[in-house]
Protein backbone atom coordinates (compact mmCIF):
# COMPACT_ATOMS: atom_id res chain seq x y z
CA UNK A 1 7.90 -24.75 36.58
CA UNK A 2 4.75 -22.88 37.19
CA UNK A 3 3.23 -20.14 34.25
CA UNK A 4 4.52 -17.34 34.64
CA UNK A 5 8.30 -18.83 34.66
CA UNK A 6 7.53 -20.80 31.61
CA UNK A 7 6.29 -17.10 29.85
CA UNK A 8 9.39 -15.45 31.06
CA UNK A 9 11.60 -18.40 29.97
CA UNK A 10 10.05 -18.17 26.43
CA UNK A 11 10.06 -14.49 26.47
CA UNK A 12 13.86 -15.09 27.56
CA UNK A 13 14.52 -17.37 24.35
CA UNK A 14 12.56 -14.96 21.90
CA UNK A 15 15.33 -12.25 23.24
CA UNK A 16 18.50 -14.40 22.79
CA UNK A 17 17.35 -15.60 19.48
CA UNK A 18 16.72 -12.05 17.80
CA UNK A 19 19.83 -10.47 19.04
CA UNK A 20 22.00 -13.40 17.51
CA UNK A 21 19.98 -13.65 14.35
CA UNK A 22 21.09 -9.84 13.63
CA UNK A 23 24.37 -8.55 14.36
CA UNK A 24 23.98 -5.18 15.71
CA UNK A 25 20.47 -5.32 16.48
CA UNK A 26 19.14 -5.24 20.14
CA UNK A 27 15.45 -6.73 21.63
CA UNK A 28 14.03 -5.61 24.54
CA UNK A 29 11.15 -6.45 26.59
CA UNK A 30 8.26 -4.06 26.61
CA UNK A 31 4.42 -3.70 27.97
CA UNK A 32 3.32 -5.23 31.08
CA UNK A 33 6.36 -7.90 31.10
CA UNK A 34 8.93 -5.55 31.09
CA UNK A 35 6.82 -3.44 33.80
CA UNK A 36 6.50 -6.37 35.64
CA UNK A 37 2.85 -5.83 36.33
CA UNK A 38 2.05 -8.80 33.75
CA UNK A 39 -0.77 -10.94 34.70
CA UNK A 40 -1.76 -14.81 33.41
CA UNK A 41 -3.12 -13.71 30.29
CA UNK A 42 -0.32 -10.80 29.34
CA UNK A 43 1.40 -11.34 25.96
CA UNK A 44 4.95 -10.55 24.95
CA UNK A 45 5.61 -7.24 23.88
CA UNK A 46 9.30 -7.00 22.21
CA UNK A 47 10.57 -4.54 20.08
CA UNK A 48 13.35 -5.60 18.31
CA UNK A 49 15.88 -2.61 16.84
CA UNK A 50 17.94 -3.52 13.66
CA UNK A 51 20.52 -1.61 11.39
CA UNK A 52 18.59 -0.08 8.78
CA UNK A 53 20.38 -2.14 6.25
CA UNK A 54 19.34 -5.49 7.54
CA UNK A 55 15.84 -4.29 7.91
CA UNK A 56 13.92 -6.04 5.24
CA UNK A 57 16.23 -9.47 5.75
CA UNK A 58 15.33 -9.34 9.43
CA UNK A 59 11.35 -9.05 8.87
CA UNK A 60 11.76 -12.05 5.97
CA UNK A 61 13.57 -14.31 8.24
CA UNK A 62 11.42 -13.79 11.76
CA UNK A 63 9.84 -16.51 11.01
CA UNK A 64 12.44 -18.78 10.78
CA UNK A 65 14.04 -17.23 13.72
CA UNK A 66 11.41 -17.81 16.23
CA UNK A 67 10.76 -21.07 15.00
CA UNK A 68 14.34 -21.51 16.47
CA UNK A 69 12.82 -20.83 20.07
CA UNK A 70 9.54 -23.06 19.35
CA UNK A 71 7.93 -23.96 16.37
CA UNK A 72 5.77 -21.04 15.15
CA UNK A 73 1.97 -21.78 14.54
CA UNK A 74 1.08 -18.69 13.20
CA UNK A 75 2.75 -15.27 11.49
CA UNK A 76 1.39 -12.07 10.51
CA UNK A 77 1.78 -8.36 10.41
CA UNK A 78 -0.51 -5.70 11.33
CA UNK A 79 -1.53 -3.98 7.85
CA UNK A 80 -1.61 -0.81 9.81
CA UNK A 81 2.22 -0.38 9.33
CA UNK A 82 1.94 -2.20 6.05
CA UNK A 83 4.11 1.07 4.51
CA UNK A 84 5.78 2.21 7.32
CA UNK A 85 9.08 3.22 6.68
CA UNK A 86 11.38 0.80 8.70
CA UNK A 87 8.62 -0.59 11.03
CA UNK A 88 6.68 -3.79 11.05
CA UNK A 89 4.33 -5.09 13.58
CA UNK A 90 4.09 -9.12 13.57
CA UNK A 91 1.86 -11.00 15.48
CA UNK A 92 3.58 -15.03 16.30
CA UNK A 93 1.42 -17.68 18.07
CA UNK A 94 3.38 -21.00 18.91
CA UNK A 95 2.54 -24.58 18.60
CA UNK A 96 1.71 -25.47 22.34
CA UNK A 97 1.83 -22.18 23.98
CA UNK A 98 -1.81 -20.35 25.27
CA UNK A 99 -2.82 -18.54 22.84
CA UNK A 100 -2.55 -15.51 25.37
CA UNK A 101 1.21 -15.45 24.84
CA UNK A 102 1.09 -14.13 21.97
CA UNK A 103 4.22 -12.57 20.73
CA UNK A 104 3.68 -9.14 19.48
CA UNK A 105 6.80 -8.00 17.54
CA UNK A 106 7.75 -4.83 16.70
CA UNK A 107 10.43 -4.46 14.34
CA UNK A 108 12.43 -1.41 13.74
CA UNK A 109 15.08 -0.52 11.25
CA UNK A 110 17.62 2.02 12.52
CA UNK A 111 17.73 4.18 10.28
CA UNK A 112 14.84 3.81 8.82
CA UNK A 113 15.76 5.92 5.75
CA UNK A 114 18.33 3.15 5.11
CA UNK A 115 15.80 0.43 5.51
CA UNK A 116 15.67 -1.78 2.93
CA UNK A 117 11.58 -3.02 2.94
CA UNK A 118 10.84 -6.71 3.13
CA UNK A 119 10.35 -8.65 -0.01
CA UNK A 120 7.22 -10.68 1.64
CA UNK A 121 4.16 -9.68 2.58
CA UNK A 122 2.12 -11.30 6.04
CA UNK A 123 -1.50 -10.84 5.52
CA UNK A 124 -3.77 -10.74 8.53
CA UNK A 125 -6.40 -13.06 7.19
CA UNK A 126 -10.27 -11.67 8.71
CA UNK A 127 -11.41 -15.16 9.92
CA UNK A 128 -7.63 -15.07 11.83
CA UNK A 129 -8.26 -11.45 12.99
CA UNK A 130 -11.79 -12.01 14.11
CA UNK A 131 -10.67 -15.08 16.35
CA UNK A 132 -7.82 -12.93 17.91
CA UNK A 133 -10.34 -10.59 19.12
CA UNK A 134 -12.21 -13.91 20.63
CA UNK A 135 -9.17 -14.31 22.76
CA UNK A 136 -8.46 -10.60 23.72
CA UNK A 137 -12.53 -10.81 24.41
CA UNK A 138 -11.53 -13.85 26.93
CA UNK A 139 -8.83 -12.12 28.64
CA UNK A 140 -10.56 -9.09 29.34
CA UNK A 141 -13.50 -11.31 30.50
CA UNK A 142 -11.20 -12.61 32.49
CA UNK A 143 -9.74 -9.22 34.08
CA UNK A 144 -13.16 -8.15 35.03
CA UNK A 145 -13.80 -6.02 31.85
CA UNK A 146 -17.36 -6.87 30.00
CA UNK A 147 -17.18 -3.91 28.67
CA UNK A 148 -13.76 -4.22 26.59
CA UNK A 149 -14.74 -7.98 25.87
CA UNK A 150 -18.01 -7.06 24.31
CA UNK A 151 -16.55 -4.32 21.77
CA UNK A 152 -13.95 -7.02 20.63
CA UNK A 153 -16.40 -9.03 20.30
CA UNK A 154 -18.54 -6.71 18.23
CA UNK A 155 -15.68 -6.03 16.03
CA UNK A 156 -14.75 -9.76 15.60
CA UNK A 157 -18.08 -10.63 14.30
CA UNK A 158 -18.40 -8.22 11.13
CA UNK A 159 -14.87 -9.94 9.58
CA UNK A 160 -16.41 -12.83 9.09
CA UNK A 161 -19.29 -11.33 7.51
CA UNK A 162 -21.79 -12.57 10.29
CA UNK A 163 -23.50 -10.30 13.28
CA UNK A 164 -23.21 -10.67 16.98
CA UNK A 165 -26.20 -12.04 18.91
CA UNK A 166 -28.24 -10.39 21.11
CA UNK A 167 -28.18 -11.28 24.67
CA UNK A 168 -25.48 -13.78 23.88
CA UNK A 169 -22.94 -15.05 27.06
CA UNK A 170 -19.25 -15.14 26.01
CA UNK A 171 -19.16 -18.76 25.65
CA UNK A 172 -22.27 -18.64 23.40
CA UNK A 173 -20.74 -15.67 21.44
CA UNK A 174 -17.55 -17.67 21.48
CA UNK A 175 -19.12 -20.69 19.61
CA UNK A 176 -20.87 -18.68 17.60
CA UNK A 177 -18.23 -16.71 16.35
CA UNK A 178 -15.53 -19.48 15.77
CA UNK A 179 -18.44 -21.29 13.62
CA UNK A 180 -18.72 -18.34 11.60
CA UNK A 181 -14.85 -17.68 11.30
CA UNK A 182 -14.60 -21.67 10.29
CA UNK A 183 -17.65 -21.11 7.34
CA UNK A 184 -15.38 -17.91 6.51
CA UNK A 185 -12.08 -19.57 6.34
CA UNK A 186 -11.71 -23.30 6.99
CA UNK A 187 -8.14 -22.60 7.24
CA UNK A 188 -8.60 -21.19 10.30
CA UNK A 189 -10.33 -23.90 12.22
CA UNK A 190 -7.47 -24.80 14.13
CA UNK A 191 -7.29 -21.66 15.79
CA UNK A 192 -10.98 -21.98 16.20
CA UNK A 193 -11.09 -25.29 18.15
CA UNK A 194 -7.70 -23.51 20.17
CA UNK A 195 -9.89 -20.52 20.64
CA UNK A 196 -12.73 -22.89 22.25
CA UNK A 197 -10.70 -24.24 24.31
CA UNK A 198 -9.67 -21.48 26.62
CA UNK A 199 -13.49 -22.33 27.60
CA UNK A 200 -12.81 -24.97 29.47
């Protein structure tokens, strides 16, 4: 089974396992998958659609859902939607996946003046946001876009309370920043060693 099958398989198994954990609920591909101009370091874009009711249940239990697919490494929202009625954006790595599948869920509640909000929170931790921009910096590195890579890269650095150095490659910049997410956050040193290894 070569990559890309093995990302649409999972994607696949994300789908079926939303739509029965929530009766009424739908979960669609979206992004570059659904577009089918996805390349080897696309993520999964889903939005998932739930009665307004079930809202806050459905956001609780994700995790436990799509650790029904695979076992889930890593869950958090995006604080940007932190208070948004009847939407939630959650970020899921998995345990043996590239880190460039990443799922990115977004959650709606239909209505969302009936949604009920979710009773736990999913902090984005900085160390843990600082190394995702590591990998986005890879990818578009990757896809021929310095440019983009260096900005992430710029923006990684600050969350972790260190600077960027000058005249730095990406794989120095890389090490660099995953020490300083590490000193940050120790928790986070498996997804700095992960991080490291898309090096190779």
């Amino acid at each position: 089974m070569n990559g890309e099958e093995t990302r649409a398989g999972l994607a696949r198994r994300i789908l079926a396992a939303l739509t029965a954990a929530c009766p009424g609920s739908r979960a669609e591909l979206r992004g570059s998958m659904a577009a089918g101009t996805a390349d080897a370091y696309s993520d999964i874009d889903v939005a998932w659609t739930v009665p307004g009711d079930h809202f806050g249940s459905c956001v609780d239990g994700a995790a436990e859902v799509l650790g029904r697919v695979r076992p889930v490494e890593s869950l958090r929202s995006d604080p940007e939607f932190a208070d948004a009625p009847g939407r939630r954006l959650l970020f899921a790595s998995f345990t043996d996946v590239p880190l460039f599948w990443r799922l990115d869920l977004d959650v709606h509640g239909e209505p969302a003046s009936g949604s009920t909000p979710p009773s736990t929170t999913l902090p984005w931790p900085p160390a843990a946001s600082a190394l995702a921009n590591g990998v986005a910096a890879v990818k578009w590195s990757r896809r021929g876009r310095e440019d983009l890579a260096g900005a992430l890269l710029d923006r990684a650095f600050p969350r972790v309370g260190a600077t960027r150095p000058p005249g730095g490659t990406l794989t120095s910049d890389l090490h660099e920043l995953a020490a300083a997410a590490t000193a940050f956050d120790p928790t986070q040193s498996l997804f700095a060693t992960r991080l490291l290894a898309l090096l190779v």
